[in-house]
C-alpha atoms as a PDB file:
ATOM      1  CA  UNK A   1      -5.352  -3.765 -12.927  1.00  0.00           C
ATOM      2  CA  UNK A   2      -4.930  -2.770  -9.028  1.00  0.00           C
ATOM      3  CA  UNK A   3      -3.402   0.316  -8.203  1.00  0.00           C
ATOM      4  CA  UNK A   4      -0.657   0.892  -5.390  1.00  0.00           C
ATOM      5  CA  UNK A   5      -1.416  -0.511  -2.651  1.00  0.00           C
ATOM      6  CA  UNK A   6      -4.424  -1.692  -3.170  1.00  0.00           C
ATOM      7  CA  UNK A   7      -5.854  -4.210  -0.604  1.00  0.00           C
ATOM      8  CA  UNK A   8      -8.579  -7.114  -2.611  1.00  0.00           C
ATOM      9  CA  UNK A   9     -10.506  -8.774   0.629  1.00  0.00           C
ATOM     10  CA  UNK A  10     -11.685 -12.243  -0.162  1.00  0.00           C
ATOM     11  CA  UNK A  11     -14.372 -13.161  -2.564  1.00  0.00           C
ATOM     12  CA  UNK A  12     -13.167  -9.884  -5.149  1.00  0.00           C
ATOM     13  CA  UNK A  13     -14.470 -11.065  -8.355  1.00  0.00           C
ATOM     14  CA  UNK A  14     -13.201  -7.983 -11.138  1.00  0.00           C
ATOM     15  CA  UNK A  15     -13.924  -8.491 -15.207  1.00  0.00           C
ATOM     16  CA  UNK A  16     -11.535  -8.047 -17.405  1.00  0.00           C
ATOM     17  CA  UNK A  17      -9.922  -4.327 -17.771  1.00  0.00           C
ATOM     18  CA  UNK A  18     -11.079  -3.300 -14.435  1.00  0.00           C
ATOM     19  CA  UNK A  19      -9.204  -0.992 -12.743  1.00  0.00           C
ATOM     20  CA  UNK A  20      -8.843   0.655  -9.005  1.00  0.00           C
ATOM     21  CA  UNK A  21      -7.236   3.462  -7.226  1.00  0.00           C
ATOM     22  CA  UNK A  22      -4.333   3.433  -5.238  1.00  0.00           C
ATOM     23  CA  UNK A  23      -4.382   3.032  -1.503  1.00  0.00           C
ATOM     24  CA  UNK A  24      -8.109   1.350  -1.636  1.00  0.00           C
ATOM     25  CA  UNK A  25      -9.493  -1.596   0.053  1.00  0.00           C
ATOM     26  CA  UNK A  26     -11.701  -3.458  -2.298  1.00  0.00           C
ATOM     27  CA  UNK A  27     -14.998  -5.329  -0.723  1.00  0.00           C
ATOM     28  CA  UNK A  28     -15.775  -8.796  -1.645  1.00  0.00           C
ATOM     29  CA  UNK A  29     -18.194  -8.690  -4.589  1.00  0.00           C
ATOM     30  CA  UNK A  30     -18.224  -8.920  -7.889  1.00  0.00           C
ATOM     31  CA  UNK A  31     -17.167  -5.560 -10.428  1.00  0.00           C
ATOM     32  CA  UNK A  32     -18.557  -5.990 -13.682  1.00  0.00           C
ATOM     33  CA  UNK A  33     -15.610  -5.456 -17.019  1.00  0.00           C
ATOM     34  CA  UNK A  34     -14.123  -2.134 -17.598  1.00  0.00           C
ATOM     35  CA  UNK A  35     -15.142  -0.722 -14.357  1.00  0.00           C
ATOM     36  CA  UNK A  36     -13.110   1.982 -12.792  1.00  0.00           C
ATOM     37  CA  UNK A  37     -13.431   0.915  -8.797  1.00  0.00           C
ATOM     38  CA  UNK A  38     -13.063   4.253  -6.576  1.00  0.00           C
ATOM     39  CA  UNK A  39     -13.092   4.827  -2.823  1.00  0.00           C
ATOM     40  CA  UNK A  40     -14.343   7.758  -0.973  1.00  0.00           C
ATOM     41  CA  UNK A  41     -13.513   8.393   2.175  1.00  0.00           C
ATOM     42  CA  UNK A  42     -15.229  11.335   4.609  1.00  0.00           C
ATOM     43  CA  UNK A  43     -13.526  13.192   6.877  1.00  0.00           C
ATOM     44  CA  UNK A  44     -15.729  13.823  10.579  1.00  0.00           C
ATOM     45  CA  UNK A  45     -13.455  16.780  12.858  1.00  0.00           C
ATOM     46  CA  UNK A  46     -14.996  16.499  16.447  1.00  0.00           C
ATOM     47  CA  UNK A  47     -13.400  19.116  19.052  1.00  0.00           C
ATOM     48  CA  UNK A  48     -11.225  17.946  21.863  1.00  0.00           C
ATOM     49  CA  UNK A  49     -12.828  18.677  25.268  1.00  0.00           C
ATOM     50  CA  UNK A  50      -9.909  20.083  27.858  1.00  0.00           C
ATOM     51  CA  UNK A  51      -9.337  18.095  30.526  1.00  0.00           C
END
């Protein structure tokens, strides 16, 4: 099952009762059965110089 939103690139290979999270971009590869498939994401803040 693919949340929301979810993008599978080419060559996604998921078992049966696999599941992601919304809003993720799956990599090509294979996800063994009953896997729950989660994205992190990081957050990097660099300051603005003035101009």
């Amino acid at each position: 099952m693919t949340g929301c939103n979810t993008v599978l690139n080419p060559g996604v290979l998921m078992g049966p009762g696999s599941v992601t999270y919304t809003n993720a971009s799956v990599r090509s590869g294979y996800y063994p059965a009953e896997t729950l498939i989660k994205v992190r994401q990081t957050q990097q803040l660099t300051e603005m110089r003035k101009l």
